[in-house]
Protein backbone atom coordinates (compact mmCIF):
# COMPACT_ATOMS: atom_id res chain seq x y z
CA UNK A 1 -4.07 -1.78 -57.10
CA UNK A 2 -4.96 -0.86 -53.47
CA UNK A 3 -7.61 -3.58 -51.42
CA UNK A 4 -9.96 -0.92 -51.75
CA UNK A 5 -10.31 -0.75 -55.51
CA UNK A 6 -9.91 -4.73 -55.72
CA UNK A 7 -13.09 -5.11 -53.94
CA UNK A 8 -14.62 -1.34 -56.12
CA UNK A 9 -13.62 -3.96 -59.13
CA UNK A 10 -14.93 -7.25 -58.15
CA UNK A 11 -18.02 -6.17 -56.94
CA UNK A 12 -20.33 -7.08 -60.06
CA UNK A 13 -18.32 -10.03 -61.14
CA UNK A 14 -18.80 -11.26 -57.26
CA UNK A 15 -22.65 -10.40 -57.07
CA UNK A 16 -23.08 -12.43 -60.41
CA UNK A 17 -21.65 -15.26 -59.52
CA UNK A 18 -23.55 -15.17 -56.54
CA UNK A 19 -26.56 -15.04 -57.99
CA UNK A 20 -26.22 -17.71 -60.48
CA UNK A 21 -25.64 -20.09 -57.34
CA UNK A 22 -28.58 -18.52 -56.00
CA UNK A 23 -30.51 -19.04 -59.23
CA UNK A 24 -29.45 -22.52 -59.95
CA UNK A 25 -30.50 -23.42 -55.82
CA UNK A 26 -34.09 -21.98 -56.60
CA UNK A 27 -34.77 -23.82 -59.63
CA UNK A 28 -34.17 -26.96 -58.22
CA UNK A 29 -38.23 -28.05 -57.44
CA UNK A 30 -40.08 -24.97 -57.86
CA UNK A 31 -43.83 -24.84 -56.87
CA UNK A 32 -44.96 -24.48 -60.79
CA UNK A 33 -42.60 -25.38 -62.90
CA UNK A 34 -44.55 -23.77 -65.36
CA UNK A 35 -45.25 -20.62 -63.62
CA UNK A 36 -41.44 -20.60 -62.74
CA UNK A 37 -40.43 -20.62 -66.32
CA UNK A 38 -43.04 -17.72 -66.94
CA UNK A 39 -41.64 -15.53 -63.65
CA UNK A 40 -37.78 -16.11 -64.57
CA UNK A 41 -37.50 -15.87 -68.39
CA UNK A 42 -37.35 -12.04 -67.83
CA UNK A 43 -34.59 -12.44 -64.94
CA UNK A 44 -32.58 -14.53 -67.21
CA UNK A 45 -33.04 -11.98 -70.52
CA UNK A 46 -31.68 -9.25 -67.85
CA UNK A 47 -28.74 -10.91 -66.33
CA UNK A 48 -27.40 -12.12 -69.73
CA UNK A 49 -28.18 -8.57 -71.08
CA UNK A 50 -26.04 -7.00 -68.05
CA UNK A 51 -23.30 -9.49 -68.57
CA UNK A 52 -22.95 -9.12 -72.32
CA UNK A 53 -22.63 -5.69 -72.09
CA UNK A 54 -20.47 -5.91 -68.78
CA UNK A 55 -16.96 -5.18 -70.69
CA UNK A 56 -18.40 -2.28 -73.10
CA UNK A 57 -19.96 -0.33 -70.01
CA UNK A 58 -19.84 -1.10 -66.69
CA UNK A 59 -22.04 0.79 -64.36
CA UNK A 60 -21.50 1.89 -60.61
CA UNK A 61 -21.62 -0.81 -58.08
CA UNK A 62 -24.78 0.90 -56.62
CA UNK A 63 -26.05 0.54 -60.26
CA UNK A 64 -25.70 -3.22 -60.28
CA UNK A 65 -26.67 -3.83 -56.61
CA UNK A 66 -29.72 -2.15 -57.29
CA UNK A 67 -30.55 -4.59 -60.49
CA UNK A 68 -29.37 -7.54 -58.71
CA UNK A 69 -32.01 -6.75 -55.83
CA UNK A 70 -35.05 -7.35 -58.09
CA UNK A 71 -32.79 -10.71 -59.70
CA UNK A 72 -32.47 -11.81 -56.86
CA UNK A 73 -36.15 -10.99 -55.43
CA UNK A 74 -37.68 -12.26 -58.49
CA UNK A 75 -35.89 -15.51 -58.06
CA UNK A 76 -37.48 -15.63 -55.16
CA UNK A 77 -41.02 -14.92 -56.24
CA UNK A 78 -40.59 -17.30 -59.21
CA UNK A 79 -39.24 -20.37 -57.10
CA UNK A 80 -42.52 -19.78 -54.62
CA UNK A 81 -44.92 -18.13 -56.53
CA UNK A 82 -45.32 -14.14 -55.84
CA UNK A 83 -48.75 -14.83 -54.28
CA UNK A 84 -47.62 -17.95 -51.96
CA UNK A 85 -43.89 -16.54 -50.99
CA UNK A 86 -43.28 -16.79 -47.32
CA UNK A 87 -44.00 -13.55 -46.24
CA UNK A 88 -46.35 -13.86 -43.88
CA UNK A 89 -44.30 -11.97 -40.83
CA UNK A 90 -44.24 -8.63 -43.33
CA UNK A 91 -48.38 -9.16 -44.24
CA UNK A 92 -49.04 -9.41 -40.45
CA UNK A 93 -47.07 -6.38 -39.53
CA UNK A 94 -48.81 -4.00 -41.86
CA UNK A 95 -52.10 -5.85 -41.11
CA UNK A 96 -52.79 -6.47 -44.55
CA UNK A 97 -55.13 -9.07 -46.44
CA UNK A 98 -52.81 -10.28 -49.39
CA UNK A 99 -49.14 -11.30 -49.65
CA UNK A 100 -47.16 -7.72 -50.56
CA UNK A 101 -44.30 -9.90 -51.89
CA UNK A 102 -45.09 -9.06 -55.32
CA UNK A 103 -45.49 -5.64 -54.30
CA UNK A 104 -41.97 -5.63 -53.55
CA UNK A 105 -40.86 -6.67 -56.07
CA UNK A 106 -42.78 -4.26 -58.44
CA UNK A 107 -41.31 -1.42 -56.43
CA UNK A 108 -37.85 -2.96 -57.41
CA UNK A 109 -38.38 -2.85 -60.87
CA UNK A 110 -38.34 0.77 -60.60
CA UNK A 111 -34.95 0.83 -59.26
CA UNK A 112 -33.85 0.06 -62.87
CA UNK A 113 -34.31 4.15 -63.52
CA UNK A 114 -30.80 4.29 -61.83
CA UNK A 115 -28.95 2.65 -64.19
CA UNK A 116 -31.08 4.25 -67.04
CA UNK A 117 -30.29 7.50 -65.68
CA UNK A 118 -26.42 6.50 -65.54
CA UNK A 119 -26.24 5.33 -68.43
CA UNK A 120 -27.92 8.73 -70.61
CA UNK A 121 -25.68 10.74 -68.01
CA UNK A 122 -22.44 8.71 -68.34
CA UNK A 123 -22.17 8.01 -71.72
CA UNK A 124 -24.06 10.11 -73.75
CA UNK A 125 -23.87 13.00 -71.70
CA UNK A 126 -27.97 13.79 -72.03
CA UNK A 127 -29.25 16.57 -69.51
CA UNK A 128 -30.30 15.93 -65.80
CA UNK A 129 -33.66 16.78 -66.63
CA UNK A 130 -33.81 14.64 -69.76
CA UNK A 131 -32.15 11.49 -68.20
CA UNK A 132 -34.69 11.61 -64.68
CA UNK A 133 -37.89 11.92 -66.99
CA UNK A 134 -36.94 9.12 -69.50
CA UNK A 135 -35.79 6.62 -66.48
CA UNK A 136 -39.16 7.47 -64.72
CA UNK A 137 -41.37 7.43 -68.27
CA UNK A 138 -38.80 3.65 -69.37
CA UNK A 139 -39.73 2.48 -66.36
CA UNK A 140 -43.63 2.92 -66.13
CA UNK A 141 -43.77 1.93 -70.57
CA UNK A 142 -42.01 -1.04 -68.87
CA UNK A 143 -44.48 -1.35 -66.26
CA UNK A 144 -47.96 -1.54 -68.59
CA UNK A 145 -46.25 -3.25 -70.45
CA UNK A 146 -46.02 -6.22 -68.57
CA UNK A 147 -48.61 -5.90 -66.81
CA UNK A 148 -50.57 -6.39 -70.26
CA UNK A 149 -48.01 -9.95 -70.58
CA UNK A 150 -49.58 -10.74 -67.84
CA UNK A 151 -53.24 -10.84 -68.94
CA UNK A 152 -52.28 -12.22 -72.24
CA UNK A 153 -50.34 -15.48 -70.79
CA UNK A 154 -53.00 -15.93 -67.95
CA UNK A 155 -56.21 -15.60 -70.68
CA UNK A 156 -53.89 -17.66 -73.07
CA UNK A 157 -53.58 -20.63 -69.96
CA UNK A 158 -56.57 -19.98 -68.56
CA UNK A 159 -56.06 -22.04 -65.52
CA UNK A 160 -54.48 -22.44 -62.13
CA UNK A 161 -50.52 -21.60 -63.76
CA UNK A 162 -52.09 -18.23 -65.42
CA UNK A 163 -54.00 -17.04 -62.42
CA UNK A 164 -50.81 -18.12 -60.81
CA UNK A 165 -48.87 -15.41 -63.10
CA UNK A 166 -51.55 -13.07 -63.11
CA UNK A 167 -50.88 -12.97 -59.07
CA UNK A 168 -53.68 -10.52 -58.30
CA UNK A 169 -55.28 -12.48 -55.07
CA UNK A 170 -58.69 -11.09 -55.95
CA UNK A 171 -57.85 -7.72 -56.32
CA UNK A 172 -59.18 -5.82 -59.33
CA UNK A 173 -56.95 -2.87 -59.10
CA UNK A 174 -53.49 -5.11 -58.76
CA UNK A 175 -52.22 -3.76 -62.08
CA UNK A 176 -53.04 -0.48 -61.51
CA UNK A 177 -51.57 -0.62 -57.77
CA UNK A 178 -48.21 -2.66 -59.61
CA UNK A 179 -47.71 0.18 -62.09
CA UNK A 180 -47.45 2.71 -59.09
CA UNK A 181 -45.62 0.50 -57.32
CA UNK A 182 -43.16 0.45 -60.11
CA UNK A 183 -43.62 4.08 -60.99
CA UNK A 184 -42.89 4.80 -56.76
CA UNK A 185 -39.47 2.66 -56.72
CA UNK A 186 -38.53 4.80 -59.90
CA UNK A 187 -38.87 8.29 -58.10
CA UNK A 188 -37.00 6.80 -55.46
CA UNK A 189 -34.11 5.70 -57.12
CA UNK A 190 -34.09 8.72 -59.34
CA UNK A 191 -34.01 10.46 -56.22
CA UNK A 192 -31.28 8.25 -54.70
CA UNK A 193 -29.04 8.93 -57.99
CA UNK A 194 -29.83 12.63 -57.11
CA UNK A 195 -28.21 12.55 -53.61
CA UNK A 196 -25.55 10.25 -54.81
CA UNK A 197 -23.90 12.44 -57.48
CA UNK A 198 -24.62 16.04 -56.58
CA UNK A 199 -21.24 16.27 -55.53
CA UNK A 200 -19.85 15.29 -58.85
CA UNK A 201 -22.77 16.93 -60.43
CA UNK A 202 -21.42 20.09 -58.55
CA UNK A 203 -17.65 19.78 -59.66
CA UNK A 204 -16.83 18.42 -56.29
CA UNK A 205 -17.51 21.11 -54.15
């Protein structure tokens, strides 16, 4: 096995590991303990879902460094809290009013319609067409429906923890502005998947 294809192989197995020593740092003394088990239960349901399935199907590094971006960002936002990240160098240089942090992260969730698309395309051969439009519609079903999570645990707690959650900052279009923000990282990774195989897509020519 040439150098180059031991490091093509060891990618994900690398990445993982690095994020469970990344993981394990940020849940030493989170902000909210509370709020941190809310924000992470969904990182934790993803990794063990990507490494359970690792050995069955194993998708393209890009693929997995995608995923791991929003793990990883995630982390971040549920170590901190999304509203109360660190982030004020990024909020000053787009003059904005609120923390983006979360808006980030939202746009990272639609990078997930990569490995969707990868997935219909790889290994049960579905249409172009077919694959793009169910990443982009999985990915926006996914989006409303955690944005409606969100209400339900933050009306359920009803205090600082929820609103905490909730992470809208006063804004009363945040879910709406999320769900594009999701729906805006999916077009762009169905467009990066796009660029990325239309060689292969075009027999190598």
């Amino acid at each position: 096995m040439t150098p180059g294809k031991d490091i093509k192989e060891s990618f994900a197995p690398a990445l993982a590991l690095i994020f469970v020593v990344f993981f394990t740092a940020l849940a030493i003394s989170p902000v909210s303990r509370q709020v941190w088990i809310a924000e992470v239960t969904p990182v934790i349901l993803v990794f063990a879902l990507l490494v359970f399935t690792f050995r069955n199907f194993r998708f393209s590094n890009t693929a997995y460094g995608l995923m791991g971006y929003w793990l990883f960002w995630h982390t971040i936002g549920g170590h901190y809290t999304f509203a109360n990240v660190p982030f004020g160098y990024v909020t000053d240089l787009m003059g904005a009013s609120r923390n983006h942090f979360d808006r980030v992260g939202h746009f990272s969730v639609g990078f997930y319609a990569y490995p969707i698309m990868e997935l219909l395309m790889r290994k049960y051969r579905l249409p172009l067409l077919f694959s793009a439009l169910f990443g982009l519609f999985s990915i926006m079903s996914i989006a409303a429906g955690y944005e409606i999570i969100e209400w339900w645990y933050a009306a359920a707690d009803g205090g600082s923890a929820g609103a905490e959650f909730l992470g809208s900052q006063g804004d009363i279009w945040d879910a709406q502005k999320d769900m594009l923000a999701d729906t805006l990282g999916a077009l762009f990774a169905i467009g990066w998947y796009l660029a990325a195989t239309r060689r292969e897509r075009l027999g190598g020519k």
